[in-house]
N, C-alpha and C. Protein backbone atom coordinates (compact mmCIF):
# COMPACT_ATOMS: atom_id res chain seq x y z
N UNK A 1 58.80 -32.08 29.41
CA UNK A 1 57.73 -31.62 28.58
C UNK A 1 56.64 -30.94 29.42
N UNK A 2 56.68 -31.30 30.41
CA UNK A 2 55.54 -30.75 31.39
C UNK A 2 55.74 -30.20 31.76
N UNK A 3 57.10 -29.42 32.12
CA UNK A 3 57.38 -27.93 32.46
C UNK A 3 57.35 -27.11 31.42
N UNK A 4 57.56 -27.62 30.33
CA UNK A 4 57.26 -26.22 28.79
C UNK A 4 56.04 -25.99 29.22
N UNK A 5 55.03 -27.32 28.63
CA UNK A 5 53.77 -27.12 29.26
C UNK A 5 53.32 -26.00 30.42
N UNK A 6 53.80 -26.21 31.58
CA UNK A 6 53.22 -25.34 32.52
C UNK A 6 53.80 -24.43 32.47
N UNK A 7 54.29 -23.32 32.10
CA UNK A 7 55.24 -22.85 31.98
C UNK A 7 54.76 -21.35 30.50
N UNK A 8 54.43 -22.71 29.59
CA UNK A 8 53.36 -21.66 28.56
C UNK A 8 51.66 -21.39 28.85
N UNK A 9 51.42 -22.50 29.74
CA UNK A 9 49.90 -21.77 30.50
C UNK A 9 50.40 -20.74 31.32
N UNK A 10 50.93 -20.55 31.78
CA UNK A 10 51.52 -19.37 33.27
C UNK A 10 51.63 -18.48 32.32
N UNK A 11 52.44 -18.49 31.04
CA UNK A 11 52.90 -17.06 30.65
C UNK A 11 51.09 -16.78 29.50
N UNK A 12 50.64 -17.85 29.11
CA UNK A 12 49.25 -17.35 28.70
C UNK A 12 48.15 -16.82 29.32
N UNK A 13 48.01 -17.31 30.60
CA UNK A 13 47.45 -16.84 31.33
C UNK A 13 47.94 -15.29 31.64
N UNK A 14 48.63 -15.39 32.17
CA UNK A 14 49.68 -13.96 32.51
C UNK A 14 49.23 -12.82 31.15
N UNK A 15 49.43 -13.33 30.05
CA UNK A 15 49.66 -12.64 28.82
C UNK A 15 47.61 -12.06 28.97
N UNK A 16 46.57 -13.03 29.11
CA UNK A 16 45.66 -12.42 29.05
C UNK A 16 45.18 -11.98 30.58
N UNK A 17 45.92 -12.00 31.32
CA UNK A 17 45.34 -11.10 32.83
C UNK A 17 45.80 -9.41 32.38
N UNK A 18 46.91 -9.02 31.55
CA UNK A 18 47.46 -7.75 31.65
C UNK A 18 46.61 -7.39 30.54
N UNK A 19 46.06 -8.19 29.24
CA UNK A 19 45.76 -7.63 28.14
C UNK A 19 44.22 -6.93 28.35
N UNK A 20 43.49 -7.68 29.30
CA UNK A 20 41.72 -7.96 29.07
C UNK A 20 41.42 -7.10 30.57
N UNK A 21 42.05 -6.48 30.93
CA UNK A 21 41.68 -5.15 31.90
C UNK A 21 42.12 -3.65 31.22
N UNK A 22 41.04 -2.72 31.54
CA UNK A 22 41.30 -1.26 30.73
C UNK A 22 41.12 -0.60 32.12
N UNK A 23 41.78 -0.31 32.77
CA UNK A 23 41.50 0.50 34.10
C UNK A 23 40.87 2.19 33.84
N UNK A 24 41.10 2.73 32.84
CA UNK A 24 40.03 4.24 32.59
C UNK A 24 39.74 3.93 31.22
N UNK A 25 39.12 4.66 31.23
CA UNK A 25 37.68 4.82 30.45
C UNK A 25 37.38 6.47 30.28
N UNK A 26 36.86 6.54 28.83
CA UNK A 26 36.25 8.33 28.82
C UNK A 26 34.60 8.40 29.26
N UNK A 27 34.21 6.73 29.62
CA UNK A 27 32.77 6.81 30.00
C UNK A 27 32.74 7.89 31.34
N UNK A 28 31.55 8.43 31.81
CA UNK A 28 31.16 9.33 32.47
C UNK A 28 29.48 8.29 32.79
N UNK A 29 29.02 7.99 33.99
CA UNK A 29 28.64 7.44 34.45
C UNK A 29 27.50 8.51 34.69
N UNK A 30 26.36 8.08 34.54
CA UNK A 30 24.93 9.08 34.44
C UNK A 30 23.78 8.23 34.04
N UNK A 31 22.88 9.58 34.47
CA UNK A 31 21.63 8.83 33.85
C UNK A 31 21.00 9.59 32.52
N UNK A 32 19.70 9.57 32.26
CA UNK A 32 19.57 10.26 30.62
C UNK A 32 19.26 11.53 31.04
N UNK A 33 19.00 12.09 30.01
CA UNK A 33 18.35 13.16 29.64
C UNK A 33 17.16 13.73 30.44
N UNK A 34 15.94 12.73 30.42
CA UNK A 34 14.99 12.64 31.03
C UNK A 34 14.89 12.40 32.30
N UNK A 35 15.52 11.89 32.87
CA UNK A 35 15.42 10.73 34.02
C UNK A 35 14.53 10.82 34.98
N UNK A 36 14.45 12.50 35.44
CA UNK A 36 13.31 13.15 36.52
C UNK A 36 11.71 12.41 35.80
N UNK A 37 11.82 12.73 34.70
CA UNK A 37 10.40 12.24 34.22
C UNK A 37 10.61 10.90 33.85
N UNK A 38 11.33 10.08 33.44
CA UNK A 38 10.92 8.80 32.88
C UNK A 38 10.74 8.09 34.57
N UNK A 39 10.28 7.23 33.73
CA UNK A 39 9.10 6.10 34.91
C UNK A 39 8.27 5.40 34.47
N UNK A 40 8.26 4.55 35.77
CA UNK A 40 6.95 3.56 35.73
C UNK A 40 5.71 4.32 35.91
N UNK A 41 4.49 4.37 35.79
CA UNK A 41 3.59 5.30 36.80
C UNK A 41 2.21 4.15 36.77
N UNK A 42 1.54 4.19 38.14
CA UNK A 42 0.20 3.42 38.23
C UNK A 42 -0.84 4.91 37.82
N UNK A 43 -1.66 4.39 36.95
CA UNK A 43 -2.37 5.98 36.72
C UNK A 43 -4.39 5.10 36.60
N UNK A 44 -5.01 5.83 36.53
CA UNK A 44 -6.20 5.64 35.89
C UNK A 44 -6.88 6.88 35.02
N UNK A 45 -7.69 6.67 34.24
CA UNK A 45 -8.47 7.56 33.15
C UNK A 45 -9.97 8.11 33.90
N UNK A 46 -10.01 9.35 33.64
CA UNK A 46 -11.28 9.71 33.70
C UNK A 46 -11.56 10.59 32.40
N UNK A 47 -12.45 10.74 31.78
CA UNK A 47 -13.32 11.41 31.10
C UNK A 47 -14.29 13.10 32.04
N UNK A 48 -13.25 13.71 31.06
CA UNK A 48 -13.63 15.52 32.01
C UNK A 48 -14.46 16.02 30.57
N UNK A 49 -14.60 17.30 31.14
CA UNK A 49 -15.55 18.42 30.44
C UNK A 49 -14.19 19.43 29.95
N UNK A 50 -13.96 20.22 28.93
CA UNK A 50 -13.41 20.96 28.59
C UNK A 50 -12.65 22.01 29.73
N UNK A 51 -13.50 22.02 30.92
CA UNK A 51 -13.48 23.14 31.77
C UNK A 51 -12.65 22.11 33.07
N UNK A 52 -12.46 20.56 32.70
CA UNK A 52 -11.56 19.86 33.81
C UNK A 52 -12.72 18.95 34.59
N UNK A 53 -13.92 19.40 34.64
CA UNK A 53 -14.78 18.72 35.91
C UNK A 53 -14.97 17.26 34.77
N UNK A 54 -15.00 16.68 35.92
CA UNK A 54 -14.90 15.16 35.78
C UNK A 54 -16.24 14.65 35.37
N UNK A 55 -16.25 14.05 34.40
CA UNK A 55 -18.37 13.24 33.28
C UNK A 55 -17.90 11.72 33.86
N UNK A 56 -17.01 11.15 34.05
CA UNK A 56 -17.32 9.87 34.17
C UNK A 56 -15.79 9.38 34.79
N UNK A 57 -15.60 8.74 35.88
CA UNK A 57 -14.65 8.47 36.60
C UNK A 57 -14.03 7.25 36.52
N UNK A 58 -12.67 7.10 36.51
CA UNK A 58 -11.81 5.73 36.69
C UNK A 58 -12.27 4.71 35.38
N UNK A 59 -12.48 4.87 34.24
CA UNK A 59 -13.28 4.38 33.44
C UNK A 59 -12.34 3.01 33.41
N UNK A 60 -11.26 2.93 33.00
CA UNK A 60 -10.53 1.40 33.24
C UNK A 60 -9.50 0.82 34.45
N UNK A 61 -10.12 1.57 35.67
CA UNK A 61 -9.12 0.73 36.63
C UNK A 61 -7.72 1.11 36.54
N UNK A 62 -6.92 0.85 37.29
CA UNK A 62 -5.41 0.90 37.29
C UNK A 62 -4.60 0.45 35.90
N UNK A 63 -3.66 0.77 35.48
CA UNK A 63 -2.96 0.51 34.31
C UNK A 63 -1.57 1.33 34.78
N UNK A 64 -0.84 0.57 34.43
CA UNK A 64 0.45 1.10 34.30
C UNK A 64 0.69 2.08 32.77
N UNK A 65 1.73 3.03 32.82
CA UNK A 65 2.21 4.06 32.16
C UNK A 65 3.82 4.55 32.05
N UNK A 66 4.41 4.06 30.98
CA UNK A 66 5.70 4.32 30.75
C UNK A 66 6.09 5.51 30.23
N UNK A 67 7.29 5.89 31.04
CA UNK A 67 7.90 7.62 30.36
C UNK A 67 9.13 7.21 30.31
N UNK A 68 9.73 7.17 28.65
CA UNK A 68 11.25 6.99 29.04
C UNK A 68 12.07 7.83 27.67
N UNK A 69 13.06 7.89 27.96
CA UNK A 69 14.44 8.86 26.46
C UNK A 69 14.34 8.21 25.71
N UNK A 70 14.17 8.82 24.58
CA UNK A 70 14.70 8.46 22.94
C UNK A 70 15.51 7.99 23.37
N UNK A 71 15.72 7.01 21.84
CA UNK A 71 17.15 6.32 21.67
C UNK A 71 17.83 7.72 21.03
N UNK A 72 18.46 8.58 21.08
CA UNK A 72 19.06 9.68 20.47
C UNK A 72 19.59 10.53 21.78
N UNK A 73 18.79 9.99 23.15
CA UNK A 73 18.68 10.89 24.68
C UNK A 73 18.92 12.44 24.25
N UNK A 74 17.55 12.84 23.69
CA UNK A 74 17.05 14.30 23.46
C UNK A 74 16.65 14.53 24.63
N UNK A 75 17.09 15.54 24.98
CA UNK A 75 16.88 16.39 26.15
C UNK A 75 14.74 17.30 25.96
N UNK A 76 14.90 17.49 24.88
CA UNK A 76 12.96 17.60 24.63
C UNK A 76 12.29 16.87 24.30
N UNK A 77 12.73 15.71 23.80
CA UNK A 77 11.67 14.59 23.75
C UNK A 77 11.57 13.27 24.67
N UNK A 78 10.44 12.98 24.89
CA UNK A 78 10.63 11.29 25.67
C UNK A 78 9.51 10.30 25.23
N UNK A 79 9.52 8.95 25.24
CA UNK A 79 8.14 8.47 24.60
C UNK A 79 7.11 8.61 25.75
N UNK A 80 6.06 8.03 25.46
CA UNK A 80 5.06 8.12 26.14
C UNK A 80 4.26 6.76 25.73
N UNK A 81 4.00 5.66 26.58
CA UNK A 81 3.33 4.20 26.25
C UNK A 81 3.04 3.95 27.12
N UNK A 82 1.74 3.66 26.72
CA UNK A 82 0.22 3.39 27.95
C UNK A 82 0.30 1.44 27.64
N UNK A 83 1.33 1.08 26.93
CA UNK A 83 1.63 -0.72 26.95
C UNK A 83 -0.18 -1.41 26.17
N UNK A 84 -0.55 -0.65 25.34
CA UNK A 84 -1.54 -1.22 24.66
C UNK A 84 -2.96 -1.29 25.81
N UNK A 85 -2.84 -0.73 26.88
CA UNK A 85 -3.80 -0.37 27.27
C UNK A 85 -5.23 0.61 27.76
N UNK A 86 -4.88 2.17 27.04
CA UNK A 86 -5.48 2.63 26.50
C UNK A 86 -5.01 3.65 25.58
N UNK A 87 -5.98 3.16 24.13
CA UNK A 87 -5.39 3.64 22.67
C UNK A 87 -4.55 2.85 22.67
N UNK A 88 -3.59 2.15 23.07
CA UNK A 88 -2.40 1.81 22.52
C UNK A 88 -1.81 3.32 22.49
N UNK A 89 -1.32 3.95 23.17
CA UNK A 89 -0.58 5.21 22.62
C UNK A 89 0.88 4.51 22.78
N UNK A 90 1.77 5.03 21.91
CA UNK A 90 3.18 5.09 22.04
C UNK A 90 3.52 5.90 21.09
N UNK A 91 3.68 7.11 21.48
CA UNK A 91 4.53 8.26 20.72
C UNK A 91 5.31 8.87 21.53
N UNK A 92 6.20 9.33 20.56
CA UNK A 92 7.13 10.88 21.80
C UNK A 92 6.11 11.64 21.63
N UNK A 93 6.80 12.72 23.01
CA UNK A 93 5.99 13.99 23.02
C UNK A 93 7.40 14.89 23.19
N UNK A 94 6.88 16.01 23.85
CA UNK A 94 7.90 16.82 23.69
C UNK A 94 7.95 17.68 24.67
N UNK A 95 9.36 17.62 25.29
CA UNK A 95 9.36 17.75 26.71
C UNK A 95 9.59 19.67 26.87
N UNK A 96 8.46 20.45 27.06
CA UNK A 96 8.57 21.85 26.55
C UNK A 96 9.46 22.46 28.11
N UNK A 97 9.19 21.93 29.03
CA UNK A 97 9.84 22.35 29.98
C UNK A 97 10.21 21.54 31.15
N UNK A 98 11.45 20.99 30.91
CA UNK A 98 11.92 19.86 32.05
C UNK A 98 12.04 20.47 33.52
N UNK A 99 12.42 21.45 33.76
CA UNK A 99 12.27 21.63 35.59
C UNK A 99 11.01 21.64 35.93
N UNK A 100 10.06 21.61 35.17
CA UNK A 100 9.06 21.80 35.77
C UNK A 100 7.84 20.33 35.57
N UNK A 101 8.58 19.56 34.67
CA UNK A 101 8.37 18.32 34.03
C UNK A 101 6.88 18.48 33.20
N UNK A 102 7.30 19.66 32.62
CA UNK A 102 5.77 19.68 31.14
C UNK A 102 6.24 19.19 30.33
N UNK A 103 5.33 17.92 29.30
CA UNK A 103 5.50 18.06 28.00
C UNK A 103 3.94 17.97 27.56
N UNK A 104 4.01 18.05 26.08
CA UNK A 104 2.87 17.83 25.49
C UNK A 104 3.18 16.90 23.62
N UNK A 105 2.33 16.72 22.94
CA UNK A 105 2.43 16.58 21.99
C UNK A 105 1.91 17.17 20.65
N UNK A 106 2.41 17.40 19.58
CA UNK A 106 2.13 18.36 18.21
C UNK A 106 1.10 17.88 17.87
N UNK A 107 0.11 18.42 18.15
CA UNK A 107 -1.46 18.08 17.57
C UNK A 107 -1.47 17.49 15.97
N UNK A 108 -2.14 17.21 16.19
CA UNK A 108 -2.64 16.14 14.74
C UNK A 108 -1.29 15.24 14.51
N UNK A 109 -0.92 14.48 15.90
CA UNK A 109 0.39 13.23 15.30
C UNK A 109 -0.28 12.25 15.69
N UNK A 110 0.08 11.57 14.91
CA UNK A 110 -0.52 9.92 15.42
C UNK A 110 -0.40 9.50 16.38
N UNK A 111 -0.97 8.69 17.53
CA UNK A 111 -0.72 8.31 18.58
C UNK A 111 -0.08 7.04 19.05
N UNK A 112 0.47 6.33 17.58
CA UNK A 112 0.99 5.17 17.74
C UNK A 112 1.70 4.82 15.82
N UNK A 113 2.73 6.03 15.63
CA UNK A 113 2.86 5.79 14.47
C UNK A 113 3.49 4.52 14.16
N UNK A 114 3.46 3.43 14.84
CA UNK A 114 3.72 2.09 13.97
C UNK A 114 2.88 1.23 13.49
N UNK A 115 1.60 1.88 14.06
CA UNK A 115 -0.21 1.57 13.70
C UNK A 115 -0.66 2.11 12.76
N UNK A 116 -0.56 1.53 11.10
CA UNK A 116 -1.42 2.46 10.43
C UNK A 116 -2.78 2.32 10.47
N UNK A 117 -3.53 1.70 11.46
CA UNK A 117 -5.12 1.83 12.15
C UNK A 117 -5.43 2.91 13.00
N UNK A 118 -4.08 3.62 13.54
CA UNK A 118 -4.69 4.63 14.95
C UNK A 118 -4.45 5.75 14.34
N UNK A 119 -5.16 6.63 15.32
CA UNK A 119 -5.60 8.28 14.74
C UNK A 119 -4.74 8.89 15.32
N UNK A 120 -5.13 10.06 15.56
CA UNK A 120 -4.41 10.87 16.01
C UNK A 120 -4.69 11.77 17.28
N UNK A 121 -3.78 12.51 17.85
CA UNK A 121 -4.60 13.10 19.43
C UNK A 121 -4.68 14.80 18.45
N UNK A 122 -5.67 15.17 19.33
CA UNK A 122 -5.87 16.20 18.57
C UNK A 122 -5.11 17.41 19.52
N UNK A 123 -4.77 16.76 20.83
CA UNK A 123 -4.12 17.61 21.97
C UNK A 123 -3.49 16.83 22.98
N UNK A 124 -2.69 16.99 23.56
CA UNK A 124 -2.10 15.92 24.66
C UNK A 124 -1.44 16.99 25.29
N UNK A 125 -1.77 17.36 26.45
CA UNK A 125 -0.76 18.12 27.22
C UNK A 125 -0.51 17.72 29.00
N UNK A 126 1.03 17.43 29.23
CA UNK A 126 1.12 16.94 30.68
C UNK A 126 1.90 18.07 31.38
N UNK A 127 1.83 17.19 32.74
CA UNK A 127 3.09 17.40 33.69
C UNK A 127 3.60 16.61 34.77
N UNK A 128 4.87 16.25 34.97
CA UNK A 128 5.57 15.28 35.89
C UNK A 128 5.36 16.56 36.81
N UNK A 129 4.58 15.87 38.13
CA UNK A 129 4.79 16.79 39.36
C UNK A 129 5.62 16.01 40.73
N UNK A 130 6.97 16.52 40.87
CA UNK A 130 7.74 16.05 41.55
C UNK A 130 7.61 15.96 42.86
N UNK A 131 7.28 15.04 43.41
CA UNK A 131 7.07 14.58 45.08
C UNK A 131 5.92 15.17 45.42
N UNK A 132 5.15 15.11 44.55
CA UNK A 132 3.83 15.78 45.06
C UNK A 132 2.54 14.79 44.94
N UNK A 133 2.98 13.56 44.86
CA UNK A 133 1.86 12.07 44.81
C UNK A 133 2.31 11.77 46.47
N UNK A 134 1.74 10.95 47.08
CA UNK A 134 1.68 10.49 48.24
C UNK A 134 1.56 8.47 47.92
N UNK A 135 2.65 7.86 48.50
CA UNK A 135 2.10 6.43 48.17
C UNK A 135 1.22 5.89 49.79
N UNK A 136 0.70 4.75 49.51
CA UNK A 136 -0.18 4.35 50.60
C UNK A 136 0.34 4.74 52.08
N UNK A 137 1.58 4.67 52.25
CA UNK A 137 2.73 4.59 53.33
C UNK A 137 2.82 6.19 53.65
N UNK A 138 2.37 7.04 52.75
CA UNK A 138 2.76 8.42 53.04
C UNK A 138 3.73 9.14 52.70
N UNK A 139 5.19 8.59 52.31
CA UNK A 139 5.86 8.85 51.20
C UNK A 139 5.41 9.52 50.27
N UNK A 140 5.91 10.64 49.72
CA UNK A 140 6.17 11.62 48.64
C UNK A 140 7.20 10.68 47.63
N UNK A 141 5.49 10.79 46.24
CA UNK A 141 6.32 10.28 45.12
C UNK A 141 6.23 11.21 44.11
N UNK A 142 6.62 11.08 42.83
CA UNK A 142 6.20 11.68 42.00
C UNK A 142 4.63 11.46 41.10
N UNK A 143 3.95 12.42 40.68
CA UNK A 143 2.93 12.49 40.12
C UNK A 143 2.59 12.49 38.54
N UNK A 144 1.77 12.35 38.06
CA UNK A 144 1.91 12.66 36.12
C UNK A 144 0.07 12.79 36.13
N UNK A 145 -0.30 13.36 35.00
CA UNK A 145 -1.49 14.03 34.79
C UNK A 145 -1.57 14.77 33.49
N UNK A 146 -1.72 14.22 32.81
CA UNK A 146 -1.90 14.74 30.99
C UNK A 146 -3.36 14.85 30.84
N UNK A 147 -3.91 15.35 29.57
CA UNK A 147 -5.14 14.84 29.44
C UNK A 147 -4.95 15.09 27.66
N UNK A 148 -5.89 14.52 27.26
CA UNK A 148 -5.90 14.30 25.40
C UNK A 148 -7.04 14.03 24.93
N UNK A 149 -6.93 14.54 23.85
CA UNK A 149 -8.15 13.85 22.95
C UNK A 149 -7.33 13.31 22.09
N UNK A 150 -8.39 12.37 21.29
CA UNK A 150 -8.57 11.81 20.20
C UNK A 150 -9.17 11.98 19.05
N UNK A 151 -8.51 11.97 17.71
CA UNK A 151 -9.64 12.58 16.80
C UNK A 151 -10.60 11.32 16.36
N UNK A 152 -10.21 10.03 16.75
CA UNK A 152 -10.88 8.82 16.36
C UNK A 152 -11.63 8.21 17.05
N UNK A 153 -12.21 8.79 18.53
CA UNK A 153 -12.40 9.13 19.58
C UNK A 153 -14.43 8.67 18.99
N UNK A 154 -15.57 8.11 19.46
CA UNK A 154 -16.77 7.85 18.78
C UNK A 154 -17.31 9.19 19.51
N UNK A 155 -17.11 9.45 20.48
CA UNK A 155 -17.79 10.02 21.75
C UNK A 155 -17.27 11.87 21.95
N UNK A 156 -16.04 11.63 21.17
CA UNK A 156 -15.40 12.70 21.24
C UNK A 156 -15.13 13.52 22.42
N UNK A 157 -14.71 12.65 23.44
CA UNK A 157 -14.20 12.90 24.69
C UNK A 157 -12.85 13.28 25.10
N UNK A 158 -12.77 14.20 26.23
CA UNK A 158 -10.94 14.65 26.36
C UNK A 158 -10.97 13.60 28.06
N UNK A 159 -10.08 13.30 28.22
CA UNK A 159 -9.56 12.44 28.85
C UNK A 159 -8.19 12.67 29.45
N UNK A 160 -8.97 12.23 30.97
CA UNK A 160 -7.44 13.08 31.87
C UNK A 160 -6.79 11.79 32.42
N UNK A 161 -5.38 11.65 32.29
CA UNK A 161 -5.12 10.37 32.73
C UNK A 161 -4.19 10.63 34.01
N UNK A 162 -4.14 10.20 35.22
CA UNK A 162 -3.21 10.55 36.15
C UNK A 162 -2.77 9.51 36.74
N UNK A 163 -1.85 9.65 38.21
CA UNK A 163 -1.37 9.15 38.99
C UNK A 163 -0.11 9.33 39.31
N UNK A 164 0.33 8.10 40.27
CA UNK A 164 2.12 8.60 40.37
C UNK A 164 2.73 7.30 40.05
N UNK A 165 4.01 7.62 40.56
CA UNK A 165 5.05 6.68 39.86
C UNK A 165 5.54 5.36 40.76
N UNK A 166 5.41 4.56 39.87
CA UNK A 166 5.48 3.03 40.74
C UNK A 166 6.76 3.18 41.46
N UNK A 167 6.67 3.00 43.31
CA UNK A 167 7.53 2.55 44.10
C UNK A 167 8.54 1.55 43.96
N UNK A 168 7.73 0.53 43.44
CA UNK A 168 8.47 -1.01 43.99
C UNK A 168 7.80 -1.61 44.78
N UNK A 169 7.24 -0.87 45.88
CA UNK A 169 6.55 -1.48 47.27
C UNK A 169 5.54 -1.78 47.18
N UNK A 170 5.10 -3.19 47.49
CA UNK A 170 3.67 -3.80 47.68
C UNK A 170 2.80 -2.42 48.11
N UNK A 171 1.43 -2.19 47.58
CA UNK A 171 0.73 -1.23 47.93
C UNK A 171 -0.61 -1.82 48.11
């Protein structure tokens, strides 16, 4: 009896070693759409003048800034989420020219359409600038630098938000 036994584990076993391996695949191994631009980024806010010169500097300190693909991986769109730390923004924008990493967003969209409390930007326009940030170490990282208004805005200020893109490395 104990050789049927061992005998039908060997051939079950056996039966699922040949079944539960797929050696190819039509997957194609990549990254998205976006990828040059999506990122982590350490950025801070300043408050400019229409003309760029800077009214009031670093207004909240360091904050992190997320750039990443639709779930759809559109090659012109990517979201854009400041993680509830200023505005709360999380919208796509729209990526008008990827080699050069511009996007911006369609004026008068909400800046967090799952908020029916938030307004809208009345302008948002960026650019991913590639290896052109410097981290503490001297390393060439990448850069980001949008600026926007708000139409819900008390002060009615445009606002430039920059920095580059998180290393990994203690800084």
């Amino acid at each position: 009896m104990k050789k049927y036994i061992s005998m039908f584990l060997v051939a079950l076993v056996g039966m699922f070693t040949f079944v539960s391996c797929d050696p190819e695949t039509d997957e194609k191994a990549g990254g998205t759409a976006v990828e040059k631009m999506a990122g982590l980024w350490v950025v801070t806010v300043d408050a400019v003048d229409e003309d760029g010169n800077v009214i009031s500097k670093n207004l909240l300190g360091e904050f992190n800034v997320n750039t990443y693909n639709t779930a759809a991986n559109d090659a012109d769109k990517m979201w854009l989420d400041d993680g509830g730390k200023f505005y709360n923004v999380k919208m796509k924008v729209n990526v008008t020219d990827y080699k050069n990493g511009k996007f911006e967003a369609i004026p008068n969209t909400s800046y967090n359409p799952a908020d029916d409390t938030a307004g809208n930007v009345e302008f948002l326009k960026g650019q991913v600038l590639y290896s052109q940030g410097k981290n503490l170490h001297g390393a060439p990282v990448d850069s980001i630098c949008y600026t926007v208004k708000f139409d819900d805005d008390e002060d009615g200020l445009i606002y430039r938000v920059s920095g580059k893109r998180y290393s990994g490395f203690t800084e």
